[in-house]
N, C-alpha and C. Protein backbone atom coordinates (compact mmCIF):
# COMPACT_ATOMS: atom_id res chain seq x y z
N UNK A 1 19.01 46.45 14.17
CA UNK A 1 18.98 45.30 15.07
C UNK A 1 18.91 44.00 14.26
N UNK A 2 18.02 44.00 13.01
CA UNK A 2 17.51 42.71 12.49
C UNK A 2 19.31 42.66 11.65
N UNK A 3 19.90 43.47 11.16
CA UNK A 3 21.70 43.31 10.62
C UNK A 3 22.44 42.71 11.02
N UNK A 4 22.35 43.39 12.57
CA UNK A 4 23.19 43.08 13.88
C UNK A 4 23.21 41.17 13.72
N UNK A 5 21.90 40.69 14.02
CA UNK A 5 21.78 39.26 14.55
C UNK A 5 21.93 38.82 13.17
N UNK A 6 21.61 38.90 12.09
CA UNK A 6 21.98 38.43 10.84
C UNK A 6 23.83 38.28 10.86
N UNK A 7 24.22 39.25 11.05
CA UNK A 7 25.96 39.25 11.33
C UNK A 7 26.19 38.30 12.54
N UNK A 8 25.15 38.11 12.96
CA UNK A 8 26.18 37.65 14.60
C UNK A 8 25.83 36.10 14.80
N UNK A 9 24.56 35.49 13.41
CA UNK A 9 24.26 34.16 13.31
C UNK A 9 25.83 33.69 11.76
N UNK A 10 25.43 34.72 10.90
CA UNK A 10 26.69 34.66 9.91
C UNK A 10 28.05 34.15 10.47
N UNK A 11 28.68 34.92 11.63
CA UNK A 11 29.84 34.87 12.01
C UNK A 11 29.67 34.05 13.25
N UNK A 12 28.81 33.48 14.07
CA UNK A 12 28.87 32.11 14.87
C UNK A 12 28.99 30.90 13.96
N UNK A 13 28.06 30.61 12.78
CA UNK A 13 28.74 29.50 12.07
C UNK A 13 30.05 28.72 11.25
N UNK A 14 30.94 29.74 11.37
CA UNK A 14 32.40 29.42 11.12
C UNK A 14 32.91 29.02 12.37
N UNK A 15 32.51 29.85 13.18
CA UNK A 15 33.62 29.87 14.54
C UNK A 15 33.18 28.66 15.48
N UNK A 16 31.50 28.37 15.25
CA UNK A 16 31.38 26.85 16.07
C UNK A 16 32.30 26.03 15.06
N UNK A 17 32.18 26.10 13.79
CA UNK A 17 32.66 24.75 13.10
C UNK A 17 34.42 24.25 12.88
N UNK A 18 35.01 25.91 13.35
CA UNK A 18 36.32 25.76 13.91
C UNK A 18 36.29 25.01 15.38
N UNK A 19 36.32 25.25 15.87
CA UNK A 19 35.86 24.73 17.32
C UNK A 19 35.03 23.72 17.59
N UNK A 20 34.49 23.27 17.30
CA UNK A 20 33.58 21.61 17.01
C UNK A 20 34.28 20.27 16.02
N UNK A 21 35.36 21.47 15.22
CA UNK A 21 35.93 19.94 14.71
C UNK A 21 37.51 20.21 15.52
N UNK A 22 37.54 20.92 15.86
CA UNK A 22 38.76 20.44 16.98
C UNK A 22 38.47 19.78 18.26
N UNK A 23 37.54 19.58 18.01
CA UNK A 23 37.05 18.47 19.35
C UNK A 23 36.81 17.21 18.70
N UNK A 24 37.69 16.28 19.03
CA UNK A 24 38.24 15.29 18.48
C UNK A 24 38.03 13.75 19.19
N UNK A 25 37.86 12.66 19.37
CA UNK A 25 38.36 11.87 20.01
C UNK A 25 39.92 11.38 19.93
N UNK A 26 40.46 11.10 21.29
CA UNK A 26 41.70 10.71 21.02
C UNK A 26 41.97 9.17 20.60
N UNK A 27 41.24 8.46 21.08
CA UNK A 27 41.48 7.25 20.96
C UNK A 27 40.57 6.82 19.58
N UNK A 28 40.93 5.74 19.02
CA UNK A 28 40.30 5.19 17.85
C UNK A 28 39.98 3.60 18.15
N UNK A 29 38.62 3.50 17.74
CA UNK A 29 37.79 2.47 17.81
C UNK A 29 37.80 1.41 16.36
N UNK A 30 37.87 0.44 16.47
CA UNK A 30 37.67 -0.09 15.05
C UNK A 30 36.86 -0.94 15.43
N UNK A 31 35.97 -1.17 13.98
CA UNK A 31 34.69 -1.53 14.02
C UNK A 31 35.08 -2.88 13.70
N UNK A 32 33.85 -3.88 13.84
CA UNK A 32 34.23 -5.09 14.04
C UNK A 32 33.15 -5.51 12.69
N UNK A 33 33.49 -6.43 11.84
CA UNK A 33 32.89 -6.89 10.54
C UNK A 33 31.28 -7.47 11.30
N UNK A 34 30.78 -7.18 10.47
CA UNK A 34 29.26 -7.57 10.88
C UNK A 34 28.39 -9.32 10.91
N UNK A 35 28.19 -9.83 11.80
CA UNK A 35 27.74 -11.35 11.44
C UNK A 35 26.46 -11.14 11.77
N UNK A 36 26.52 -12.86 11.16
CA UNK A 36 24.96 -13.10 10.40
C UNK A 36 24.08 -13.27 9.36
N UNK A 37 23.17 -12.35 8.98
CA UNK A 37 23.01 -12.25 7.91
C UNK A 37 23.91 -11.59 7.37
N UNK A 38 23.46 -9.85 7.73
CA UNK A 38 24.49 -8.69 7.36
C UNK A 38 25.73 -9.37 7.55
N UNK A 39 26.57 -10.33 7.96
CA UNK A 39 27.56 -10.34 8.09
C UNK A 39 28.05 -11.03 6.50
N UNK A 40 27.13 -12.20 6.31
CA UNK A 40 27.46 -12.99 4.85
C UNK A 40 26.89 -11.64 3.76
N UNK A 41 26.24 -10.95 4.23
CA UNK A 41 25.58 -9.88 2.72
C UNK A 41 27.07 -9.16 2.89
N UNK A 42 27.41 -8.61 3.97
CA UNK A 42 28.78 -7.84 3.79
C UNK A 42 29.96 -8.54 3.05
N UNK A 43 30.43 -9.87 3.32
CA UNK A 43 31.35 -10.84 2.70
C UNK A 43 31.09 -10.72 1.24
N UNK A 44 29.88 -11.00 0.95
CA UNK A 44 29.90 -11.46 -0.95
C UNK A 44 29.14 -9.93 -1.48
N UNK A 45 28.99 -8.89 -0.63
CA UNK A 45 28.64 -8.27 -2.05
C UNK A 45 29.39 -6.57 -1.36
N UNK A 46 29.85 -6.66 -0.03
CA UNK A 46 29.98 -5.07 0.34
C UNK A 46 31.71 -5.30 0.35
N UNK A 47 32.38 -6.80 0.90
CA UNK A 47 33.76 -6.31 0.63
C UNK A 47 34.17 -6.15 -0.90
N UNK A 48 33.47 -7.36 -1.74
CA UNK A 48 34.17 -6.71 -3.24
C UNK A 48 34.15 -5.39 -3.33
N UNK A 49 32.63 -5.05 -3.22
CA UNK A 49 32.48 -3.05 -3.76
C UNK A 49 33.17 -2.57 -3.24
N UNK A 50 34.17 -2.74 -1.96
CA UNK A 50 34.78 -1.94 -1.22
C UNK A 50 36.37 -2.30 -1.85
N UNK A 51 36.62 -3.24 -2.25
CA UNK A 51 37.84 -3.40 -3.16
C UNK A 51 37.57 -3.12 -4.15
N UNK A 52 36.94 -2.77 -5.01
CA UNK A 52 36.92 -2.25 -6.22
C UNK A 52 36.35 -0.54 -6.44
N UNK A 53 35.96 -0.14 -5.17
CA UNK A 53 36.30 1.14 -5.36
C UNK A 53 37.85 1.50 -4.72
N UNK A 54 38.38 0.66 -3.72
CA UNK A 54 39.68 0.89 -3.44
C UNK A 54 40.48 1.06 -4.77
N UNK A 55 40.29 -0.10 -5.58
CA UNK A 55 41.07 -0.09 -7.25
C UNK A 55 40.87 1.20 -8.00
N UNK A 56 39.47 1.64 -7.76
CA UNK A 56 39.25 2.44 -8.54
C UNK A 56 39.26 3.89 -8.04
N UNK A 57 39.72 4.50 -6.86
CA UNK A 57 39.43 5.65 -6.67
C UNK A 57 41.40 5.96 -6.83
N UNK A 58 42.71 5.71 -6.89
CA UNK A 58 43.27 6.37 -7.03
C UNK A 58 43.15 6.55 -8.45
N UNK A 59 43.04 6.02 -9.61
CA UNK A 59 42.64 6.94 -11.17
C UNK A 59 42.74 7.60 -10.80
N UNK A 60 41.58 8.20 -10.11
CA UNK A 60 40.85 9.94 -10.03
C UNK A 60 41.77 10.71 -9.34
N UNK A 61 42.27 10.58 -8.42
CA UNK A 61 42.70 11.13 -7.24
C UNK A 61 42.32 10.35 -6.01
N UNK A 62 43.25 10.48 -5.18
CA UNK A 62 42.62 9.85 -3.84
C UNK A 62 41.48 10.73 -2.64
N UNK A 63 41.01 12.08 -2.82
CA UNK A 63 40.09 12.16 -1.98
C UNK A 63 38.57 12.12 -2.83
N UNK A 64 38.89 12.89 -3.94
CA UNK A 64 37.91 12.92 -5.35
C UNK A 64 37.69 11.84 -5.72
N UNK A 65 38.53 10.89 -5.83
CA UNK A 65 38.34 9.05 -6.68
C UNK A 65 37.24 8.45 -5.98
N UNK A 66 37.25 8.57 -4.87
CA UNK A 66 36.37 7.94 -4.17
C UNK A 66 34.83 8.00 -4.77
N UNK A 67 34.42 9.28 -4.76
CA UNK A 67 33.24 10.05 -5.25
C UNK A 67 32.83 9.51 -6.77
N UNK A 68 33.92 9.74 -7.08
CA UNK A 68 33.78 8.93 -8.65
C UNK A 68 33.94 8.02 -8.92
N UNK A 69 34.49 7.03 -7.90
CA UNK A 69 34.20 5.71 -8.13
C UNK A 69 33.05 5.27 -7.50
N UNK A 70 32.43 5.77 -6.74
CA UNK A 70 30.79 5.05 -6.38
C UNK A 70 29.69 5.67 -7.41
N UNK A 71 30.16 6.87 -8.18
CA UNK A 71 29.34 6.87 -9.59
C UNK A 71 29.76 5.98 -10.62
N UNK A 72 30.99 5.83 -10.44
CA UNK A 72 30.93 4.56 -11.70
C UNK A 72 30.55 3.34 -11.12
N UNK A 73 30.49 2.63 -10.43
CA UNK A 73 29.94 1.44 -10.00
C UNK A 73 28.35 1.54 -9.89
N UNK A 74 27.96 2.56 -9.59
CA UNK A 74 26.05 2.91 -9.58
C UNK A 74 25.74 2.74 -11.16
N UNK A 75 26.71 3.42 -12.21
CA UNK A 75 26.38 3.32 -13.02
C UNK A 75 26.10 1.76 -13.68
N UNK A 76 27.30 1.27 -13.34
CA UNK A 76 27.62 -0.58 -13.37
C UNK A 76 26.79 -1.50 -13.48
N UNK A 77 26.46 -0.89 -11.88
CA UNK A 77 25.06 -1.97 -11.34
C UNK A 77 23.56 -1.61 -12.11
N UNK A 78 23.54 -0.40 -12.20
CA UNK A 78 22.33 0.18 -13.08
C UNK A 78 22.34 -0.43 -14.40
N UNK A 79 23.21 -0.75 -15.58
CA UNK A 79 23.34 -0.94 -16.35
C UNK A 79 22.86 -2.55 -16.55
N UNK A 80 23.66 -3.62 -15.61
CA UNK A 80 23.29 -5.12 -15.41
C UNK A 80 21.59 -4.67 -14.91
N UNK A 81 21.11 -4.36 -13.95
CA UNK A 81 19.77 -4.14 -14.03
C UNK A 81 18.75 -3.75 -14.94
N UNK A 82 19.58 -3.00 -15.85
CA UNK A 82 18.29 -2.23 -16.82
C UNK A 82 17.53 -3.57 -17.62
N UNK A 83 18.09 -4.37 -17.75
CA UNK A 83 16.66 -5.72 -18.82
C UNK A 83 15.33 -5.68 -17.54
N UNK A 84 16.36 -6.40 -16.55
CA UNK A 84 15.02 -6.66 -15.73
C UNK A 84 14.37 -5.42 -15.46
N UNK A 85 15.14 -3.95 -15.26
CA UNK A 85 13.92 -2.86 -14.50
C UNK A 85 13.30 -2.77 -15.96
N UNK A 86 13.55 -2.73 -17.62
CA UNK A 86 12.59 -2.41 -18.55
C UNK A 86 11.32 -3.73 -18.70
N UNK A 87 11.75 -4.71 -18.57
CA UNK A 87 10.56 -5.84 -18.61
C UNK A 87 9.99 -5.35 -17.04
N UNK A 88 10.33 -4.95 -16.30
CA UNK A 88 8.93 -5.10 -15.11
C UNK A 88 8.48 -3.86 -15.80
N UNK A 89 8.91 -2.67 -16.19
CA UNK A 89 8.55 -1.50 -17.31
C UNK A 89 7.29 -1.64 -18.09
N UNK A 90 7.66 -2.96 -18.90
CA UNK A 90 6.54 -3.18 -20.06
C UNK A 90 5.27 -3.98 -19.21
N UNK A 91 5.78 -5.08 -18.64
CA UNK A 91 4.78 -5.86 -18.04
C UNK A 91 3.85 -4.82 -17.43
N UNK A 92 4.02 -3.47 -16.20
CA UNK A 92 3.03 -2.79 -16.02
C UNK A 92 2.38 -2.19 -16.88
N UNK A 93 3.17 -1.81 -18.37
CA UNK A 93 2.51 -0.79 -18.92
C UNK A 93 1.12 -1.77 -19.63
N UNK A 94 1.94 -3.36 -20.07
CA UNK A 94 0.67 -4.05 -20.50
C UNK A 94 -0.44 -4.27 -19.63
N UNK A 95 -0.01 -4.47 -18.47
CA UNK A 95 -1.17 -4.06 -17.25
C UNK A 95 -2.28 -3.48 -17.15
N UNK A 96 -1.58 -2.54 -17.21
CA UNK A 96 -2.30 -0.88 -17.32
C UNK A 96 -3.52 -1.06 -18.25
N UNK A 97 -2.89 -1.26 -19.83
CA UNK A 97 -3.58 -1.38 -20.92
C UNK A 97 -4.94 -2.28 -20.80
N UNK A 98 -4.35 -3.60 -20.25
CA UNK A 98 -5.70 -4.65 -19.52
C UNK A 98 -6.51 -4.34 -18.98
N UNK A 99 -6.04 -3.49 -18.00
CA UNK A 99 -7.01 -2.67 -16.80
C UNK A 99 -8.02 -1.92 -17.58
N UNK A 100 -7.46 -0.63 -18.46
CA UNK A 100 -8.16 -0.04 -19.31
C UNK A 100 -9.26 -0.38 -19.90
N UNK A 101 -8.99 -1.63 -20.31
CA UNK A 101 -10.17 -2.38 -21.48
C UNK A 101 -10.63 -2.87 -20.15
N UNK A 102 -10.75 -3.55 -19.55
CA UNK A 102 -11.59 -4.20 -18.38
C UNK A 102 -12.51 -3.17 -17.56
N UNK A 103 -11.96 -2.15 -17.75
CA UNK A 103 -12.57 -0.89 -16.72
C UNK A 103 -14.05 -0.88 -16.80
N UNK A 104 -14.84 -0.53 -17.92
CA UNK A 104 -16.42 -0.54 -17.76
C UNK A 104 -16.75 -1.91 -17.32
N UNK A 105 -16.30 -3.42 -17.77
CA UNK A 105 -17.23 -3.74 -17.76
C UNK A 105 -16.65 -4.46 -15.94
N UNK A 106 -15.97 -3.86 -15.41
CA UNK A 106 -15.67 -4.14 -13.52
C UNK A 106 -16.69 -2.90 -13.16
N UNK A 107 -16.70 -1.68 -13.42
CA UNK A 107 -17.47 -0.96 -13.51
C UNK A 107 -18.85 -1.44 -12.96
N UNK A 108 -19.64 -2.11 -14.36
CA UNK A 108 -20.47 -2.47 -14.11
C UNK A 108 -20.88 -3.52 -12.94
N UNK A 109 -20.06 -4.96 -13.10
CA UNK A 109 -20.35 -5.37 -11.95
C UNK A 109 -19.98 -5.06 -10.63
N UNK A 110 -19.25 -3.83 -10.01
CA UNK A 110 -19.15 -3.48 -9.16
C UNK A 110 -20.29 -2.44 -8.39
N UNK A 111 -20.96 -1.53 -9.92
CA UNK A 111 -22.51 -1.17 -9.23
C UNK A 111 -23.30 -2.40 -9.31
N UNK A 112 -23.26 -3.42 -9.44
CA UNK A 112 -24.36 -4.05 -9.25
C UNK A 112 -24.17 -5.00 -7.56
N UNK A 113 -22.68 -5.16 -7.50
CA UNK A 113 -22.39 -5.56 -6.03
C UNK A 113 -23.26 -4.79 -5.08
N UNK A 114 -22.54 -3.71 -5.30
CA UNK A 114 -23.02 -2.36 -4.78
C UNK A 114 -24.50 -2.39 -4.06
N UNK A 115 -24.92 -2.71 -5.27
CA UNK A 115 -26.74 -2.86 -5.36
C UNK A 115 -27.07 -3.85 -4.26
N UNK A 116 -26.67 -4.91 -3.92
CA UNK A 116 -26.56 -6.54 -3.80
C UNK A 116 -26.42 -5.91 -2.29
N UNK A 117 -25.08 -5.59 -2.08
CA UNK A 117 -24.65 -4.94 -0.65
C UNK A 117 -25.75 -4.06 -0.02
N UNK A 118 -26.21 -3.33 -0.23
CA UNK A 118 -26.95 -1.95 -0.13
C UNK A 118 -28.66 -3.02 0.45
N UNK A 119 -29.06 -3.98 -0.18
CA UNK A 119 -29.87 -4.34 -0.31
C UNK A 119 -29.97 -5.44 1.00
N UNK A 120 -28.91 -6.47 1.25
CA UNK A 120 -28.61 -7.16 2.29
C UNK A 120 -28.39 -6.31 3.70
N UNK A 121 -27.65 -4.91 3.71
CA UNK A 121 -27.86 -3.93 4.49
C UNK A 121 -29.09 -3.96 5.14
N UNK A 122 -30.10 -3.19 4.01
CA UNK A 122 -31.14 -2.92 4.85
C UNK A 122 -32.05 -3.77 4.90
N UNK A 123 -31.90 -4.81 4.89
CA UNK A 123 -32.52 -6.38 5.36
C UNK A 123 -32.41 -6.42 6.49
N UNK A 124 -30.88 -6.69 6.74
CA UNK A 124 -29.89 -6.77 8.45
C UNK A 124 -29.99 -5.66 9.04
N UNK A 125 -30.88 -4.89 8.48
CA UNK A 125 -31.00 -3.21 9.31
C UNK A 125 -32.28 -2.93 9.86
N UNK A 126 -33.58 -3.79 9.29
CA UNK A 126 -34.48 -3.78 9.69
C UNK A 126 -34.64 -4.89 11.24
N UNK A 127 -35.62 -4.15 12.25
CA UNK A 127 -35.77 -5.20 13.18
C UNK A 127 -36.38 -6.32 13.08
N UNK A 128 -36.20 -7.62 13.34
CA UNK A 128 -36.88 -8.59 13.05
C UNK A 128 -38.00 -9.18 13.21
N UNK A 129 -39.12 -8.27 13.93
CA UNK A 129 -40.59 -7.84 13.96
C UNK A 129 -40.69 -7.71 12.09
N UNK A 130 -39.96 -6.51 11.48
CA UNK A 130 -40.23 -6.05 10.34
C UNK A 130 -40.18 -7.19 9.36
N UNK A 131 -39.39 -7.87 9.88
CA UNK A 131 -38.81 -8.62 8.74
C UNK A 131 -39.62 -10.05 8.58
N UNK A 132 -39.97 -10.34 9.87
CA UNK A 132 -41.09 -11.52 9.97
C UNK A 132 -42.79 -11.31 9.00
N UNK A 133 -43.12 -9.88 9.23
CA UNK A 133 -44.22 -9.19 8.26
C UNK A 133 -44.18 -8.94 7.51
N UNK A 134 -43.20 -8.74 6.63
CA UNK A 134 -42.24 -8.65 5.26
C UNK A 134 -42.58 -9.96 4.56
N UNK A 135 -41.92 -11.24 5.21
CA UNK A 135 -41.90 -12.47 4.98
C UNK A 135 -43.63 -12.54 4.75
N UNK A 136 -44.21 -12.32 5.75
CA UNK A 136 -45.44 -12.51 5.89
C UNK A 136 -46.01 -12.38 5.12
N UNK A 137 -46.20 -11.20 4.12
CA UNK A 137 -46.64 -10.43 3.38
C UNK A 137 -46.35 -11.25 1.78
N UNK A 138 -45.35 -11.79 1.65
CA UNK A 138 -45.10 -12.69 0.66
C UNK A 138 -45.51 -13.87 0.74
N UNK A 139 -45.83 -14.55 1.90
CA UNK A 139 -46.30 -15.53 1.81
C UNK A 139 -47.70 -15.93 2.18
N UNK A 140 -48.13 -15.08 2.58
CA UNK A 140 -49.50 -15.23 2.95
C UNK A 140 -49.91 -16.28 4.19
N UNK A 141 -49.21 -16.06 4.80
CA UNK A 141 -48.86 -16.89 6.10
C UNK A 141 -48.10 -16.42 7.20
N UNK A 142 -49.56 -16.39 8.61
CA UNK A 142 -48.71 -15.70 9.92
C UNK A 142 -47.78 -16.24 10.54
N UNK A 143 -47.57 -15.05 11.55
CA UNK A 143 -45.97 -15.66 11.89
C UNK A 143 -46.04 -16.16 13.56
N UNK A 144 -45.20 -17.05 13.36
CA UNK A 144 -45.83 -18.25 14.46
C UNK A 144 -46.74 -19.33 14.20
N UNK A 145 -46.58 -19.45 12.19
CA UNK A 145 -47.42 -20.59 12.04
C UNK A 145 -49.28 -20.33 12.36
N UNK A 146 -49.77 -19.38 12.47
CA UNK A 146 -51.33 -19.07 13.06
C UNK A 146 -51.50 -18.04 11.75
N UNK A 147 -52.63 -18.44 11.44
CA UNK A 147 -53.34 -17.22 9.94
C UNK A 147 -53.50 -16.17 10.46
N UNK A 148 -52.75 -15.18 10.01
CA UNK A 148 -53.60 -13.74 10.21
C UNK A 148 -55.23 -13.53 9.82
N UNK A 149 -55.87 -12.97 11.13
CA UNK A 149 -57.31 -13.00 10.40
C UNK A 149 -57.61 -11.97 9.49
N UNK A 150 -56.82 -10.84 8.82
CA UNK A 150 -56.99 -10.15 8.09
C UNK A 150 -56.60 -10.92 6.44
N UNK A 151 -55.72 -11.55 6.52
CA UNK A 151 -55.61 -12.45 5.56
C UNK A 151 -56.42 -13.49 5.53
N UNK A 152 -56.30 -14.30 6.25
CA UNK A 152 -58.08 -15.12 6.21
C UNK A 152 -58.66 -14.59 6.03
N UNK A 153 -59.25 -13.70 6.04
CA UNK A 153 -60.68 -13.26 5.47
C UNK A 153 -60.31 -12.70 4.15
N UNK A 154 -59.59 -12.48 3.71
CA UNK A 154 -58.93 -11.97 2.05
C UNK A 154 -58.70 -13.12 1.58
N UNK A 155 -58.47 -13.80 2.41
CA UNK A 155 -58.38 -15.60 1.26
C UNK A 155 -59.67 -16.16 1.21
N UNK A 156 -60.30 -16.05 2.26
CA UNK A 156 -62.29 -16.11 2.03
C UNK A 156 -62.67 -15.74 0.90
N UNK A 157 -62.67 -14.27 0.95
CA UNK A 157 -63.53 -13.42 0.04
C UNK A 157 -63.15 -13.93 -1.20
N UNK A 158 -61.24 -14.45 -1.88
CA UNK A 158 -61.16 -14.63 -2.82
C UNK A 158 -61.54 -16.20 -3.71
N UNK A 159 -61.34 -16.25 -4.68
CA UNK A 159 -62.06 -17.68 -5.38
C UNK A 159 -60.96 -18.55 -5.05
N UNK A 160 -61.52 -19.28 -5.16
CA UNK A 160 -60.48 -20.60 -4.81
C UNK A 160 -59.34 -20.97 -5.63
N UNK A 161 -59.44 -20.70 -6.93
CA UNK A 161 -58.18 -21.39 -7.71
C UNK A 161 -57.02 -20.02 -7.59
N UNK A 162 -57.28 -18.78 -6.75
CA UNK A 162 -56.60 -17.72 -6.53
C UNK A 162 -56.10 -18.29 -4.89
N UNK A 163 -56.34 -18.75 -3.97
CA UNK A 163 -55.69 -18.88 -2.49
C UNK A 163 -54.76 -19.15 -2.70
N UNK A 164 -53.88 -18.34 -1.69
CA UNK A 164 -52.57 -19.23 -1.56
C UNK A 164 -52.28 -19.22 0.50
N UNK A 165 -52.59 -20.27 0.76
CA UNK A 165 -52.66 -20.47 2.60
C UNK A 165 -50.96 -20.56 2.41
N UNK A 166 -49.92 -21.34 2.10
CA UNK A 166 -49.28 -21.40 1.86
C UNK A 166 -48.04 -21.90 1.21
N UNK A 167 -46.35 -21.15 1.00
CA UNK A 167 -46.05 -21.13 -0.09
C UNK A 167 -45.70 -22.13 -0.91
């Protein structure tokens, strides 16, 4: 069975492709030159290529020339390109090299961003109850402007050239 349909997919693909290219249109359409942009990019750079593979494909032969004349013109254009594609070539590779040597020390200041970020986080992460007692706590001064009496009395107990009411 699995032969059978192997033979019977084998021998449908000739016989559609006889029969699919005899289905033809009768009438012929011609295309109309392109305006605009595409229309001026077609003028100065697609009709020359198209006359100069016209020049160049009977050499070869006329169905083969064709083929070989858009490898020789790739080659053409490749060739006028190669300065500029080897200098953008070098310029990355000196790049690269820059990057290299720069690497630890971006490195470094990027853990220390890091640090910086991480730290402003959980600032803006705490609620602002926390953050007022936080403050507090550094300055020795309640919040709402009124002394904590637990701190007043720790600024009591201590000597005087040690108070700090505030900062």
């Amino acid at each position: 069975m699995h032969k059978l349909k192997r033979w019977l997919v084998l021998g449908a693909i000739p016989l559609l492709t006889v029969v699919l290219t005899a289905c033809k249109r009768t009438t012929t359409t011609t295309l109309k030159p392109p305006t605009g942009f595409f229309g001026i990019f077609y003028k100065w750079v697609g009709l020359p290529l198209q006359h100069l593979m016209d020049w160049i494909a009977p050499w070869f032969g006329k169905a083969s020339g064709y083929g070989i004349a858009i490898i020789l013109i790739t080659l053409a254009v490749r060739l006028i390109l190669l300065p500029a594609m080897l200098r953008q070539q070098k310029n990355m590779t000196i790049s690269q090299e820059k990057m290299k040597v720069l690497k630890p020390q971006l490195d470094i200041i990027q853990a220390q961003m890091k640090k910086s970020l991480l730290a402003r986080r959980d600032i803006a992460a705490q609620p602002a109850h926390a953050r007022r007692l936080q403050e507090k706590r550094h300055q020795h001064v309640a919040v709402d402007g009124l002394l904590d009496p637990v701190d007043s009395a720790a600024n009591f107990l201590r000597p005087v050239s040690s108070r700090r009411l505030f900062a």
